[in-house]
C-alpha atoms as a PDB file:
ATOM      1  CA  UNK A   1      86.340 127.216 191.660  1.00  0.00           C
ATOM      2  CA  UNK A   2      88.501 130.096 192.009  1.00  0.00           C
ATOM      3  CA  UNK A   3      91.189 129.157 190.061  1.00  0.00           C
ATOM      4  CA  UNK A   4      88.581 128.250 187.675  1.00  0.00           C
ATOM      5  CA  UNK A   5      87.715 131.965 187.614  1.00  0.00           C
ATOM      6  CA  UNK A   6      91.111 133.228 187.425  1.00  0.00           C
ATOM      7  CA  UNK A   7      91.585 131.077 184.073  1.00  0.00           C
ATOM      8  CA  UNK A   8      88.442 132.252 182.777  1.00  0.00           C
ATOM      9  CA  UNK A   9      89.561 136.149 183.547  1.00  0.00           C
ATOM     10  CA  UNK A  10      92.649 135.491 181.111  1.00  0.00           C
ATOM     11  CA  UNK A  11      91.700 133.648 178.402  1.00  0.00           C
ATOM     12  CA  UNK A  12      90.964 135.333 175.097  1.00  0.00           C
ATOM     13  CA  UNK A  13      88.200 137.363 174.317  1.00  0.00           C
ATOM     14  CA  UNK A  14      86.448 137.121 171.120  1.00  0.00           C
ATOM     15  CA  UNK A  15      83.469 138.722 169.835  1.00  0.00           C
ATOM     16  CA  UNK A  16      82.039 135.129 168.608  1.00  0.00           C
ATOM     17  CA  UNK A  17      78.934 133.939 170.705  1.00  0.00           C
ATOM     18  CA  UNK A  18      76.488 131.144 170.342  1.00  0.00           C
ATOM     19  CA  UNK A  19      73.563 133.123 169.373  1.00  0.00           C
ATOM     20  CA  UNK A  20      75.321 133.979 165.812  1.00  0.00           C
ATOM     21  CA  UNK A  21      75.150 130.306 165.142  1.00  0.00           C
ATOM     22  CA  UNK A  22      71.266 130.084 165.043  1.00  0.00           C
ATOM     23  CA  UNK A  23      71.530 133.410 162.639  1.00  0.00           C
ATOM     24  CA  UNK A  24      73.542 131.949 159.906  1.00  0.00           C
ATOM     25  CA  UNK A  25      72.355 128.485 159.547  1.00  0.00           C
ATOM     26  CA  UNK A  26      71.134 127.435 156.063  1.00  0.00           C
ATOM     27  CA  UNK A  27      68.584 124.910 154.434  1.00  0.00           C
ATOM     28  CA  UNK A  28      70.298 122.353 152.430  1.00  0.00           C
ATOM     29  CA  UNK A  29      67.421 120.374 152.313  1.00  0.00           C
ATOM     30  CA  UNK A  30      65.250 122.586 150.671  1.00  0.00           C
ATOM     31  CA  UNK A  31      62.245 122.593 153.065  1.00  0.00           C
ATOM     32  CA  UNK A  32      62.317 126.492 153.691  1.00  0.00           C
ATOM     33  CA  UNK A  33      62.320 126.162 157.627  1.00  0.00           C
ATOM     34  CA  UNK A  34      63.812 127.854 159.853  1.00  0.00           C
ATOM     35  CA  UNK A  35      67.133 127.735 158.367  1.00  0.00           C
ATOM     36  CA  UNK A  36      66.337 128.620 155.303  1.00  0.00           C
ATOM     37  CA  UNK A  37      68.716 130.789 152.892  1.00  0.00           C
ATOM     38  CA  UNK A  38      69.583 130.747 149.341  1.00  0.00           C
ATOM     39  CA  UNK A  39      73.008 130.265 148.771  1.00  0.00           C
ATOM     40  CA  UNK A  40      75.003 132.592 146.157  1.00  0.00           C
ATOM     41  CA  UNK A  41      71.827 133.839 144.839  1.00  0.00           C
ATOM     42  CA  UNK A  42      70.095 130.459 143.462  1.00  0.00           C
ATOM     43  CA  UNK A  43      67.139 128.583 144.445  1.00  0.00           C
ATOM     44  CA  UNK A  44      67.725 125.230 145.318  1.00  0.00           C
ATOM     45  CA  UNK A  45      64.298 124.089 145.837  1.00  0.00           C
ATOM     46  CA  UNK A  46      63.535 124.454 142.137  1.00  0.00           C
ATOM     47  CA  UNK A  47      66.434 121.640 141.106  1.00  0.00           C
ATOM     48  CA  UNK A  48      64.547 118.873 140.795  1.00  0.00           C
ATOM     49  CA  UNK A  49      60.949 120.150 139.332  1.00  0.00           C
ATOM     50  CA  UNK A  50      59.886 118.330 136.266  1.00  0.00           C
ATOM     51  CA  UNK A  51      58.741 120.216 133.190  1.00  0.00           C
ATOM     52  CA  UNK A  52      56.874 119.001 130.453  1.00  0.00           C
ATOM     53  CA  UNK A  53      58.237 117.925 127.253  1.00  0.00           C
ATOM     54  CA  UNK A  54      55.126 120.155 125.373  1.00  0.00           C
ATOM     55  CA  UNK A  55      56.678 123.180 127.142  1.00  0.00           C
ATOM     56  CA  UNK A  56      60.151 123.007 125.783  1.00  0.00           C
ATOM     57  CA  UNK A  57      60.827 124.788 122.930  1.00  0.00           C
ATOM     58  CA  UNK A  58      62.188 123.112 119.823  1.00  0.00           C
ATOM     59  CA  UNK A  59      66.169 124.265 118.663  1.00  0.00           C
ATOM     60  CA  UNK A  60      65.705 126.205 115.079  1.00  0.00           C
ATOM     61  CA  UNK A  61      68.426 124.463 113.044  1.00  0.00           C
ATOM     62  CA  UNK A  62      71.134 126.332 111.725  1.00  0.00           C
ATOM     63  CA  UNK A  63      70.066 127.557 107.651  1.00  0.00           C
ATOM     64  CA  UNK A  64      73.183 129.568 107.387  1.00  0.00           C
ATOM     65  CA  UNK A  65      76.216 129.081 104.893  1.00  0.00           C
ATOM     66  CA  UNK A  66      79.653 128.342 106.452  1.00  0.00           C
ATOM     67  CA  UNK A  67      81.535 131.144 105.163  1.00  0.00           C
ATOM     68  CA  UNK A  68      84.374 129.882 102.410  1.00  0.00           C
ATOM     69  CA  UNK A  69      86.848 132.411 101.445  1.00  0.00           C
ATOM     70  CA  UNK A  70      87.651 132.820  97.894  1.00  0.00           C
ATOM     71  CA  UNK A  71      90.548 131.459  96.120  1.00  0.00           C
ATOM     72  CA  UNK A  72      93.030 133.692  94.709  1.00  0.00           C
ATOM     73  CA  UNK A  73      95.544 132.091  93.731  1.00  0.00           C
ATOM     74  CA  UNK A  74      94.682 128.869  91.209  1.00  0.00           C
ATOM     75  CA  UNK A  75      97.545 126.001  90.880  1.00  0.00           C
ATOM     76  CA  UNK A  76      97.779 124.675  87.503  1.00  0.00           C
ATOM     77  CA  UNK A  77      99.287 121.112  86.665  1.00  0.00           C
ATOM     78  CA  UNK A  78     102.919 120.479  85.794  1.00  0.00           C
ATOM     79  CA  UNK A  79     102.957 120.214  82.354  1.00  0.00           C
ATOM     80  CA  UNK A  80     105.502 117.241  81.259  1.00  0.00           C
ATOM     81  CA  UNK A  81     109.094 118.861  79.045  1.00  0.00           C
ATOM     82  CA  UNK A  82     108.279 115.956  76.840  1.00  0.00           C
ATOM     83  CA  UNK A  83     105.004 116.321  76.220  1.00  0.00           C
ATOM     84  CA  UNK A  84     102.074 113.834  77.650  1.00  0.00           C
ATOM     85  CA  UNK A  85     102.995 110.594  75.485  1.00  0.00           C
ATOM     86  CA  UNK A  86     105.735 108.172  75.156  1.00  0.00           C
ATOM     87  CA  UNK A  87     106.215 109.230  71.297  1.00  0.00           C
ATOM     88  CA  UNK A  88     107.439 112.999  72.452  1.00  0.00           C
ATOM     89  CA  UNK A  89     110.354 111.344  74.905  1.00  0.00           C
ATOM     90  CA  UNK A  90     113.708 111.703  73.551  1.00  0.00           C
ATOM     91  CA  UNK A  91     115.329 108.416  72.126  1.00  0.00           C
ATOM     92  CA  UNK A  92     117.206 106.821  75.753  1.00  0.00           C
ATOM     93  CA  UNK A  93     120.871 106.847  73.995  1.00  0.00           C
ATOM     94  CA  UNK A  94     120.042 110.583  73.764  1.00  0.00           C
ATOM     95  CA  UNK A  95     119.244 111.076  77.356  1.00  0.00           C
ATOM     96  CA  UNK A  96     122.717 109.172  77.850  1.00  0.00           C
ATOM     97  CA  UNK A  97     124.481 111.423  75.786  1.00  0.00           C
ATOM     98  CA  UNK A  98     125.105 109.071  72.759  1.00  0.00           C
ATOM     99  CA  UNK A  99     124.491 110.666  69.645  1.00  0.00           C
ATOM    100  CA  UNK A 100     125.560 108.169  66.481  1.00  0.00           C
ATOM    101  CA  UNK A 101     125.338 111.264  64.056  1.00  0.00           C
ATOM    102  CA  UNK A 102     128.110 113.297  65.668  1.00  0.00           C
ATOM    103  CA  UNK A 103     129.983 110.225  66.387  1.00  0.00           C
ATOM    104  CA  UNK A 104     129.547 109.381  62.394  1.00  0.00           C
ATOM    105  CA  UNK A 105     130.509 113.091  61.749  1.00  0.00           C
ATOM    106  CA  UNK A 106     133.579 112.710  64.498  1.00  0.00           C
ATOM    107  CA  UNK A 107     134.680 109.319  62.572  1.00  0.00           C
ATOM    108  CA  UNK A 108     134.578 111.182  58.892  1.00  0.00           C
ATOM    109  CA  UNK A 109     136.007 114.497  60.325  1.00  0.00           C
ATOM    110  CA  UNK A 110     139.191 111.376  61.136  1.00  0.00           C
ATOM    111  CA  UNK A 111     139.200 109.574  58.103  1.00  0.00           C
ATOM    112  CA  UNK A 112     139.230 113.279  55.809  1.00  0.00           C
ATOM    113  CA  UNK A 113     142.511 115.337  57.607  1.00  0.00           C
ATOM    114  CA  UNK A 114     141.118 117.596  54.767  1.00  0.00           C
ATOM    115  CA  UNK A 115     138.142 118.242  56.141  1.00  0.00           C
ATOM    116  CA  UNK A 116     137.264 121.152  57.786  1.00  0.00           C
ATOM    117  CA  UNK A 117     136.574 119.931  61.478  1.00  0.00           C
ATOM    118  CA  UNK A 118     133.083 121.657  63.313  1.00  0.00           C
ATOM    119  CA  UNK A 119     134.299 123.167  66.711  1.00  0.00           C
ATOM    120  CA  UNK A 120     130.833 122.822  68.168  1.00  0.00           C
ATOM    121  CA  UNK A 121     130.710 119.074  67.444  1.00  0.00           C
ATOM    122  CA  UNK A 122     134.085 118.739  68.470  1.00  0.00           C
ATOM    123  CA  UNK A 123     133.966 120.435  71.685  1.00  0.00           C
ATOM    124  CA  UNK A 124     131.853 118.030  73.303  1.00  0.00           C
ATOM    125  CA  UNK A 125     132.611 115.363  76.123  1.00  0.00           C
ATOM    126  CA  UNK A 126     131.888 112.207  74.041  1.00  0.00           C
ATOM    127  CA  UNK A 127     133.512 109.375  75.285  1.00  0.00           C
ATOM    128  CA  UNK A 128     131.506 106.156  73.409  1.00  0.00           C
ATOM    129  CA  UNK A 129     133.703 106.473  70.290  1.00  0.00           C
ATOM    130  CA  UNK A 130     136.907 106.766  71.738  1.00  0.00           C
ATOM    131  CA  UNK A 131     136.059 103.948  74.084  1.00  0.00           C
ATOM    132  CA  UNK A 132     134.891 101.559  71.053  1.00  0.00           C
ATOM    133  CA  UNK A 133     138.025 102.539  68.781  1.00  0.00           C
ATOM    134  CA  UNK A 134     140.328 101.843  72.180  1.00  0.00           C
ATOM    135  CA  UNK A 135     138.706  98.393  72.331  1.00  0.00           C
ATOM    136  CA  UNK A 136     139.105  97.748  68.860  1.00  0.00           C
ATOM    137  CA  UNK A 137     142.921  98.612  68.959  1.00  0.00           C
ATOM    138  CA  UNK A 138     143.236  96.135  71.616  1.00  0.00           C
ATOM    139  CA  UNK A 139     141.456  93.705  69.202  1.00  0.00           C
ATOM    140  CA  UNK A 140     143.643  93.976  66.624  1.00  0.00           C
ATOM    141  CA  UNK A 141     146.657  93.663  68.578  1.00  0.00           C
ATOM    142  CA  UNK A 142     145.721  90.279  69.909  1.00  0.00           C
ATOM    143  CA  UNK A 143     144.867  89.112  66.881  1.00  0.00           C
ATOM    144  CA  UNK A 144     148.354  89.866  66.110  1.00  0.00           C
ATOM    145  CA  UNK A 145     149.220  88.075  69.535  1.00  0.00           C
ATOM    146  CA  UNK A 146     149.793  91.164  71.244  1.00  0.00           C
ATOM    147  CA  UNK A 147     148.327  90.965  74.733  1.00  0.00           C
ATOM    148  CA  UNK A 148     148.376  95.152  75.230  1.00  0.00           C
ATOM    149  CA  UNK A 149     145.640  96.050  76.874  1.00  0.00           C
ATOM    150  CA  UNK A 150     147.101  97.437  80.306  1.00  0.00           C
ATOM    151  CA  UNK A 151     149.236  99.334  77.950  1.00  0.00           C
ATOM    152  CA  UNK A 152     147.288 101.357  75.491  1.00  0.00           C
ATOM    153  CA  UNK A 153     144.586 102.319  78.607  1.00  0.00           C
ATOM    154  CA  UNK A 154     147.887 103.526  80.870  1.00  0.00           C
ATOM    155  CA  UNK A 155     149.015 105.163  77.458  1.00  0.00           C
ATOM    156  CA  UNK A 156     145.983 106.858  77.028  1.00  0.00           C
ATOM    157  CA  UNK A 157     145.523 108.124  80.063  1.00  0.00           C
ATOM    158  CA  UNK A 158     148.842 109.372  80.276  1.00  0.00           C
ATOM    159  CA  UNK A 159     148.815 110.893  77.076  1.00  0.00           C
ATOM    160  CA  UNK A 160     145.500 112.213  77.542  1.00  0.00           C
ATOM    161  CA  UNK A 161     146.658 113.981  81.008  1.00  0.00           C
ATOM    162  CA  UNK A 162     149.680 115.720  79.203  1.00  0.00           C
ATOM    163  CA  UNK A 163     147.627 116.427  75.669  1.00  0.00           C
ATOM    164  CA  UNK A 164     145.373 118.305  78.697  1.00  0.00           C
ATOM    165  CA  UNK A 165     147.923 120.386  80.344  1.00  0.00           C
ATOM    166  CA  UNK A 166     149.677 121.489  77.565  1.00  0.00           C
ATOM    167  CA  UNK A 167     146.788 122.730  76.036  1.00  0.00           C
ATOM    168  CA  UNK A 168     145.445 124.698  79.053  1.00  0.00           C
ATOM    169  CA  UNK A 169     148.733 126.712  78.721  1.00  0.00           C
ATOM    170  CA  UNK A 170     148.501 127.077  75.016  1.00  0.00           C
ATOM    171  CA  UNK A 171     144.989 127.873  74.487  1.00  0.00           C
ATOM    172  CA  UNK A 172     143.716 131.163  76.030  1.00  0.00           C
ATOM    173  CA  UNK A 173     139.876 129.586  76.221  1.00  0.00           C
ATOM    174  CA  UNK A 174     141.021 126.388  78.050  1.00  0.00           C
ATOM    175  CA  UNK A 175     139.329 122.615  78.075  1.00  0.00           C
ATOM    176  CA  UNK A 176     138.071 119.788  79.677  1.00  0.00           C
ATOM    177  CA  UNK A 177     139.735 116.837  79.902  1.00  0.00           C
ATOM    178  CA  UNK A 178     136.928 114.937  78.376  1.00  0.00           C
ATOM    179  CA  UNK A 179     137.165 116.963  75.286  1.00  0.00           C
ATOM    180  CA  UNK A 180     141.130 116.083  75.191  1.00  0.00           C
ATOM    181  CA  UNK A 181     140.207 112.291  75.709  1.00  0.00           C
ATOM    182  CA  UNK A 182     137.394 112.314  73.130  1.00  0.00           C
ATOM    183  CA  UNK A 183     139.366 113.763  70.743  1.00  0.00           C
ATOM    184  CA  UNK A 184     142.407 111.715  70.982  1.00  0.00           C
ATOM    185  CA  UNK A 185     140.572 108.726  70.712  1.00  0.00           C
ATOM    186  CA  UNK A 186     138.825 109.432  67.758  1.00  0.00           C
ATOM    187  CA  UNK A 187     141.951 110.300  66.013  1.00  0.00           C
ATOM    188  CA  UNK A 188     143.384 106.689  67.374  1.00  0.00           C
ATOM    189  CA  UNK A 189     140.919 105.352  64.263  1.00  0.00           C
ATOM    190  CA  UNK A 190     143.841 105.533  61.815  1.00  0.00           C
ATOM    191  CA  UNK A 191     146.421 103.289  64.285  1.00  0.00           C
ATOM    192  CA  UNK A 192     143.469 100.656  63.934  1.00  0.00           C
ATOM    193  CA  UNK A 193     144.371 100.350  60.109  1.00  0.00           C
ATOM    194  CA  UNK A 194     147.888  99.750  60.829  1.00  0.00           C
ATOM    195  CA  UNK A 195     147.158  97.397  63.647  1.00  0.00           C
ATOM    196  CA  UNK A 196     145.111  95.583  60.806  1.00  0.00           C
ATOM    197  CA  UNK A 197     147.958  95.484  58.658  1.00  0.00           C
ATOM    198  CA  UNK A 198     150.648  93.914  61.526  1.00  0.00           C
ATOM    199  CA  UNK A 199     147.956  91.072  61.578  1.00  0.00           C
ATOM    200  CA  UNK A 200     148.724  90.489  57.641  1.00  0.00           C
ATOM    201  CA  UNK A 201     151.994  90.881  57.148  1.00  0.00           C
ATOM    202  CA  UNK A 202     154.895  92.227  59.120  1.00  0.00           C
ATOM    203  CA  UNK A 203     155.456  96.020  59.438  1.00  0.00           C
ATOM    204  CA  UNK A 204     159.086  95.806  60.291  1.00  0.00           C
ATOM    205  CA  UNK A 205     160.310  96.089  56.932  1.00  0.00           C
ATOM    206  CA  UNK A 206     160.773  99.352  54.800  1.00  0.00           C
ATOM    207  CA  UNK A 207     157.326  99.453  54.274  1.00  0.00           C
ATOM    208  CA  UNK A 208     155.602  98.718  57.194  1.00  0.00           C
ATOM    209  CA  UNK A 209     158.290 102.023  58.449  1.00  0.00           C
ATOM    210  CA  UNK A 210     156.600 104.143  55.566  1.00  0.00           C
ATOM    211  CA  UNK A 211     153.086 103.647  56.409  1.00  0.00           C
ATOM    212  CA  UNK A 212     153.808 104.006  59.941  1.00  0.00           C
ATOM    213  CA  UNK A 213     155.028 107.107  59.598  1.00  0.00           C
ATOM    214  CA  UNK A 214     152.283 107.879  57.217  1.00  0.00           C
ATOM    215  CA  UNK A 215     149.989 106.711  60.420  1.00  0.00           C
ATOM    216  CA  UNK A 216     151.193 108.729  62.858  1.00  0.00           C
ATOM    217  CA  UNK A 217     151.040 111.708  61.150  1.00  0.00           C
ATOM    218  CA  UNK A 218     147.572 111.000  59.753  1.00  0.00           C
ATOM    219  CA  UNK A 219     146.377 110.329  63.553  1.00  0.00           C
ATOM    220  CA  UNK A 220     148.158 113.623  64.430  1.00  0.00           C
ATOM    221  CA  UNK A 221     147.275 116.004  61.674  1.00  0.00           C
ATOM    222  CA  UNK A 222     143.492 114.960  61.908  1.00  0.00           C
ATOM    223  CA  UNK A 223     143.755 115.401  65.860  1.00  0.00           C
ATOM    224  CA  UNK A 224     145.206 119.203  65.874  1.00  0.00           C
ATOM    225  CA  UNK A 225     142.856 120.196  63.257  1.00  0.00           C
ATOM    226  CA  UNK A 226     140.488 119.353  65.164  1.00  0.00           C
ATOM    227  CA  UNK A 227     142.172 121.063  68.641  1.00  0.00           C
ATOM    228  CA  UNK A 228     142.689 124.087  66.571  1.00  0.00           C
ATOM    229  CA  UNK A 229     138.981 124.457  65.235  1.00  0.00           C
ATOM    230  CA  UNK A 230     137.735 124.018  68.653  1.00  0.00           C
ATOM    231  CA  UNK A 231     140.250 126.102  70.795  1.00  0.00           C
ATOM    232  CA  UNK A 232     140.689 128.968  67.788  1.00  0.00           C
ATOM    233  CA  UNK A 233     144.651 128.748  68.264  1.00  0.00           C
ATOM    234  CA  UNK A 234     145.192 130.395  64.822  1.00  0.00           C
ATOM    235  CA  UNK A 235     148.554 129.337  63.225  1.00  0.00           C
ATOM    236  CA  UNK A 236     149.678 126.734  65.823  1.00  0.00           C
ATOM    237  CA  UNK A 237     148.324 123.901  64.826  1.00  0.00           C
ATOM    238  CA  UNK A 238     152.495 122.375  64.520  1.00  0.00           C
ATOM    239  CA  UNK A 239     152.710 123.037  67.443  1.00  0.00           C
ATOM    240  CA  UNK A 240     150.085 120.914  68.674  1.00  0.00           C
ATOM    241  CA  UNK A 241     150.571 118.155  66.467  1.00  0.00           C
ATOM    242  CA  UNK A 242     153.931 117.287  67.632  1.00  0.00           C
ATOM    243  CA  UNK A 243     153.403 116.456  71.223  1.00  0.00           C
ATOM    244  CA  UNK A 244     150.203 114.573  69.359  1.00  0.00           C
ATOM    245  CA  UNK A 245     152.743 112.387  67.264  1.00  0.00           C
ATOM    246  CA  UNK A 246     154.673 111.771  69.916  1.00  0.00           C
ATOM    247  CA  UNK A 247     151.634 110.555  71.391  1.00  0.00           C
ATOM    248  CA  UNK A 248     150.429 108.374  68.439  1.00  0.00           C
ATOM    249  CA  UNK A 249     154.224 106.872  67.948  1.00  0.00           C
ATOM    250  CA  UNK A 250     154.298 105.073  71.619  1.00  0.00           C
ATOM    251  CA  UNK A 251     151.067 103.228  69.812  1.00  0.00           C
ATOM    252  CA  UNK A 252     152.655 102.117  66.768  1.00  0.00           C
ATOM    253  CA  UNK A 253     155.685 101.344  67.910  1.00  0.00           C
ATOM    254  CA  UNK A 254     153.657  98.333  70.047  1.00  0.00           C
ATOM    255  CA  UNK A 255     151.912  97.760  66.997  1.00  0.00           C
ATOM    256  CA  UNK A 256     155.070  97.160  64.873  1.00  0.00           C
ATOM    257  CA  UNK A 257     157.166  95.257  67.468  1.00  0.00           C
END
């Protein structure tokens, strides 16, 4: 029992002790004994008491207004550029950009080298006339027997390219090459007649030499009147009908032979 007492003497001391047990037991049952102690401040024992429907209180429902804020700003509808009805649209071939009273104006402005040509008409990108008369030259060739499509599309692009450069270096405004190709084309209307004629007769002759020549520079008169009214080049409107009849020439010459 000694050593007993000698491992009692050095063990740890502590200042815990049974008695401190029986001090801070608590009631979890609720039956206020001994051990009884409310726990963070509430009373258990009242949990489970029942209370009387009478003695509860009805809610008050809510009689306020939810709060809306007022609108500042109010949208309005779209209104349509064309109006609400199908009867205030512009005509489709409009929207497209086809407009048969310039073309007519374009066409007479070609058939009148007297004429005095509109620049604003004539400045624009209108490609349905020259793109009709180019189809009807081909026309009129194979009626002839003349199988020249591939050429007089390659021909008018080429000429059209050149016709746009040269311009562009002349002209101190400048423009498009869709205003060079619309143009050109238009003035091809005259080189229709004389494809006409090659159907007839034959244009190889003394004649047929005359009114070519007469064609060609009908085709290029009418086309640099019209490049001069649109580009204001004042006094050079030789100038720009030569490389235009040497255009127009490559297109009779298939015409003729």
């Amino acid at each position: 029992m000694s050593g007993f007492d000698n491992l009692n003497t050095d063990f740890y001391q502590t200042s815990y002790s049974i008695d401190d047990q029986s001090q801070q037991s608590y009631d979890y049952g609720g039956s206020g004994g001994p051990y009884s102690k409310q726990y963070a401040g509430y009373d258990y024992s009242q949990q489970g008491r029942y209370v009387p429907p009478e003695m509860i209180q009805p809610q008050q429902p809510y009689t306020g207004q939810i709060f809306q804020p007022t609108q500042t700003f109010t949208p309005t509808t779209p209104q349509p550029f064309y109006g609400n009805s199908f009867e205030d649209e512009p005509p489709l071939l409009e929207e497209l950009g086809i407009n048969f009273d310039h073309i007519w104006q374009k066409t007479l402005t070609v058939l009148h080298p007297l004429k005095v040509a509109d620049g604003s008409i004539m400045n624009e990108t209108d490609l349905a006339g020259p793109m009709v008369f180019c189809l009807a030259f081909g026309a009129t060739l194979l009626l002839a027997g003349k199988i020249q499509f591939g050429y007089v599309y390659g021909i008018s692009a080429i000429g059209c390219l050149g016709m746009f450069c040269l311009l562009n270096l002349m002209s101190m405004t400048g423009v498009s090459f869709g205003c060079v190709a619309s143009v050109l084309g238009y003035c091809l209307l005259p080189m229709i007649l004389l494809s006409s004629f090659a159907v007839i007769f034959s244009l190889q002759g003394m004649v047929g030499i005359i009114l070519t020549a007469g064609i060609i520079g009908w085709c290029s008169f009418s086309a640099s009147k019209i490049f001069i009214s649109a580009l204001a080049m004042e006094g050079q409107q030789l100038l720009v009908a030569y490389p235009c009849a040497l255009l127009y020439g490559v297109f009779a010459l298939i015409s003729v032979f």
